[in-house]
C-alpha atoms as a PDB file:
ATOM      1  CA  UNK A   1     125.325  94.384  48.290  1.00  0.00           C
ATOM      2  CA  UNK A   2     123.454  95.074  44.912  1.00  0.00           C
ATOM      3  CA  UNK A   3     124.500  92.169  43.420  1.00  0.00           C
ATOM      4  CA  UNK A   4     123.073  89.948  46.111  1.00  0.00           C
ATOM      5  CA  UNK A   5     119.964  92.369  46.414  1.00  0.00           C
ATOM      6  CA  UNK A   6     120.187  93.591  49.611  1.00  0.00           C
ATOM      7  CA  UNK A   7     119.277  96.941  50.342  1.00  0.00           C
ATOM      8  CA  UNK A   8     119.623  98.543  53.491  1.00  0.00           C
ATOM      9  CA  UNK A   9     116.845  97.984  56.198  1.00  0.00           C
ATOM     10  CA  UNK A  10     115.460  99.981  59.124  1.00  0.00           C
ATOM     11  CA  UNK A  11     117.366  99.032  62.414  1.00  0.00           C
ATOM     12  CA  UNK A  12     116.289  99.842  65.538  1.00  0.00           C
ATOM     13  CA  UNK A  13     120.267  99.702  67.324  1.00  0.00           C
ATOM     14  CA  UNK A  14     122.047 102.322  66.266  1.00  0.00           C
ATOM     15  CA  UNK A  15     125.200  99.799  66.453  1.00  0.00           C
ATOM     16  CA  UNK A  16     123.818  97.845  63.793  1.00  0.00           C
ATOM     17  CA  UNK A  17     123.151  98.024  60.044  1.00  0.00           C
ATOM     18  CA  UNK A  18     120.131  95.843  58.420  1.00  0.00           C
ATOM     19  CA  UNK A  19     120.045  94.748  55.088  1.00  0.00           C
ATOM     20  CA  UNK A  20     117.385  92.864  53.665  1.00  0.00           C
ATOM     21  CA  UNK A  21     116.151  91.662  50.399  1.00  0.00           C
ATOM     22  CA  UNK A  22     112.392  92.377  50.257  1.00  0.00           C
ATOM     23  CA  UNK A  23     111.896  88.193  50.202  1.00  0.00           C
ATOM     24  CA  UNK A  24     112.508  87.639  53.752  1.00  0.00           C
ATOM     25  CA  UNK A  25     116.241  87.164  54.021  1.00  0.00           C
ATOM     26  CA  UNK A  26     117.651  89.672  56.457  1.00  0.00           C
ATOM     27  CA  UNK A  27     121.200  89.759  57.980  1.00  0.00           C
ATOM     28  CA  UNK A  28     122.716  93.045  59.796  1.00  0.00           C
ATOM     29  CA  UNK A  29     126.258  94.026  61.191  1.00  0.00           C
ATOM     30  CA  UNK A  30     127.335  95.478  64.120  1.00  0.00           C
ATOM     31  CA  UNK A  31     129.555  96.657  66.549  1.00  0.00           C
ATOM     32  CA  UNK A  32     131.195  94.176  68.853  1.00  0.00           C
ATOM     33  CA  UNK A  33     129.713  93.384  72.134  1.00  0.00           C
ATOM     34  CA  UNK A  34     133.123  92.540  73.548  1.00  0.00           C
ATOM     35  CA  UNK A  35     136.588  94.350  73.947  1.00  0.00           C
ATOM     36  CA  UNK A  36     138.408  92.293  70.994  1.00  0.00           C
ATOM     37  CA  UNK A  37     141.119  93.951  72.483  1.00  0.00           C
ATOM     38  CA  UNK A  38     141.059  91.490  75.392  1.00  0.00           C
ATOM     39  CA  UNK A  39     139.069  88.898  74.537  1.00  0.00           C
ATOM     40  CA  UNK A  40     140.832  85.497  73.417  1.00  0.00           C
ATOM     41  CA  UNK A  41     138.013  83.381  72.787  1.00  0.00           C
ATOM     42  CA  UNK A  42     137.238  82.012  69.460  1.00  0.00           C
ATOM     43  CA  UNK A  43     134.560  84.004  67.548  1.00  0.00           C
ATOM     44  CA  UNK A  44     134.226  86.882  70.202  1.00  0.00           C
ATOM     45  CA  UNK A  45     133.045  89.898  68.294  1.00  0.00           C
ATOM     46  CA  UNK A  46     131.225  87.620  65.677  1.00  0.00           C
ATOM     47  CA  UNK A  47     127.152  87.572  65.711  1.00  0.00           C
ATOM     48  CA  UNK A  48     125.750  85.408  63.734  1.00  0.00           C
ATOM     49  CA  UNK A  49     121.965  85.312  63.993  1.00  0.00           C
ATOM     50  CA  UNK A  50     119.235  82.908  62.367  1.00  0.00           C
ATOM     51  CA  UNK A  51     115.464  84.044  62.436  1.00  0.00           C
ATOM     52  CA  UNK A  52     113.226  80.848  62.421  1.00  0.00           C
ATOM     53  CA  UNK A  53     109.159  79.945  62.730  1.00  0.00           C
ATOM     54  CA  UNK A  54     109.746  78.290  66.071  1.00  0.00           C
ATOM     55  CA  UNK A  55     112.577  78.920  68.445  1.00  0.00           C
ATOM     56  CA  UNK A  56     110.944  77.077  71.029  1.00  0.00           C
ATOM     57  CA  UNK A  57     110.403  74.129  68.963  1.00  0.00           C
ATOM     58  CA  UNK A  58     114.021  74.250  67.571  1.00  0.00           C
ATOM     59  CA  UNK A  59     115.757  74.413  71.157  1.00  0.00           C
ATOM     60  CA  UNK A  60     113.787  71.684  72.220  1.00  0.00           C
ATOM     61  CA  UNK A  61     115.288  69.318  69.361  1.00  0.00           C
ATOM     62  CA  UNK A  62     118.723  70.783  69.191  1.00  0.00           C
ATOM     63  CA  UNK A  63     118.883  69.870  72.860  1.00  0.00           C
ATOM     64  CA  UNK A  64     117.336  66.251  72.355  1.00  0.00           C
ATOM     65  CA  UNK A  65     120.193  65.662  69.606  1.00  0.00           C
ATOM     66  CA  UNK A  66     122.899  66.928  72.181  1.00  0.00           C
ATOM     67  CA  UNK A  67     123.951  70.110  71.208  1.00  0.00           C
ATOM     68  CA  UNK A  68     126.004  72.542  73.273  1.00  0.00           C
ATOM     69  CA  UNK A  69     123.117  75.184  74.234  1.00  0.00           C
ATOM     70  CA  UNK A  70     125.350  78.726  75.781  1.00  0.00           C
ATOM     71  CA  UNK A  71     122.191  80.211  77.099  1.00  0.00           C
ATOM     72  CA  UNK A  72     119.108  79.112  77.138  1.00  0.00           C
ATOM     73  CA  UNK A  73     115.989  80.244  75.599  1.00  0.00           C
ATOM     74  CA  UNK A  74     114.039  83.397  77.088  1.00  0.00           C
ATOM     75  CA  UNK A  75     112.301  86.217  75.743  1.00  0.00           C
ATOM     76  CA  UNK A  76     114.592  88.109  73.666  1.00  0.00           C
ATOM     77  CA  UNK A  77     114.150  91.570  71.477  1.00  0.00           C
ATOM     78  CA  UNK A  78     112.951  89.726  68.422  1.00  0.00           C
ATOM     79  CA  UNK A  79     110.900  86.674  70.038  1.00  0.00           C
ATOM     80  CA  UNK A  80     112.044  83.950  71.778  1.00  0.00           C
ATOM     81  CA  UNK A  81     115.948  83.741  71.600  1.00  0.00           C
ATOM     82  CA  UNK A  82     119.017  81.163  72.450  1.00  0.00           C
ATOM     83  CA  UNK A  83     122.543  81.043  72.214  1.00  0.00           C
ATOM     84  CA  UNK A  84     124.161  78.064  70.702  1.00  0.00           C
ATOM     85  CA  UNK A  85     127.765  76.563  70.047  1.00  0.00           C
ATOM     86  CA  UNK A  86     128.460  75.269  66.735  1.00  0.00           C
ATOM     87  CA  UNK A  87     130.941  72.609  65.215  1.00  0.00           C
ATOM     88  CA  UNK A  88     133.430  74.990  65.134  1.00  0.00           C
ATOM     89  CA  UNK A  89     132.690  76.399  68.294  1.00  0.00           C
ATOM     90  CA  UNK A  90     131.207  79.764  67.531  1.00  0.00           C
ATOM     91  CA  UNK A  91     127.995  81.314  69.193  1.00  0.00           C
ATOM     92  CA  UNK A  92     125.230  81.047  66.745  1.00  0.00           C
ATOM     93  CA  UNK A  93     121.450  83.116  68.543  1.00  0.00           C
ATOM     94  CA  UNK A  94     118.919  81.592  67.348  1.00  0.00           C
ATOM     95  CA  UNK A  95     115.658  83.970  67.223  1.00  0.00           C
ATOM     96  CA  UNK A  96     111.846  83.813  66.614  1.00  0.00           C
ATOM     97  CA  UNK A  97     108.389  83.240  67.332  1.00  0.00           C
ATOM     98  CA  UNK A  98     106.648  85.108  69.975  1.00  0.00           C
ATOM     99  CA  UNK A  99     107.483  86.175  73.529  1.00  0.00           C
ATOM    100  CA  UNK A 100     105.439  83.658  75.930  1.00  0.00           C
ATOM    101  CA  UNK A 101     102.787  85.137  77.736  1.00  0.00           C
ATOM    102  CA  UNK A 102     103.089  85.892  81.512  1.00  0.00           C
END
């Protein structure tokens, strides 16, 4: 953790732990949202989650170039938010921008 420079962050879930670097990079771990006890399914208990400028704009184009979209975007905690399925076939949320306005 210090040798990267991450130090930890304020989080707002009490299942989760933020680091961040002071430059913008964040990442944060937490508890599963799934029974791993049960659960099969490649990836399950993995969250992986990208803040960008623009989810909106990025959905839109990862869509257009065919990939596999798990849910689609909506108004989210952080922003806008999706659910994607890499390559490799683990969920990647993708996160960012503003909520639209009702």
């Amino acid at each position: 953790m210090n040798t990267l420079g991450f130090k930890k962050g304020l989080a707002p879930n009490p299942h989760a732990i933020v680091f961040e670097t002071g430059a913008g990079s964040i990442f944060a771990i937490r508890t599963p949202l799934v029974d791993l006890e049960h659960i099969a399914e490649k990836g399950a208990g993995i969250s992986i989650w990208f803040k960008v400028p623009d989810a909106d704009a990025l959905f839109q184009k990862l869509q257009e170039e065919g990939v596999v979209i798990i849910k689609p975007i909506e108004d989210g905690p952080f922003g806008r938010v999706f659910i994607l399925k890499d390559p490799d076939g683990y969920a990647i949320t993708i996160h960012g921008g503003n909520k639209r306005q009702k």
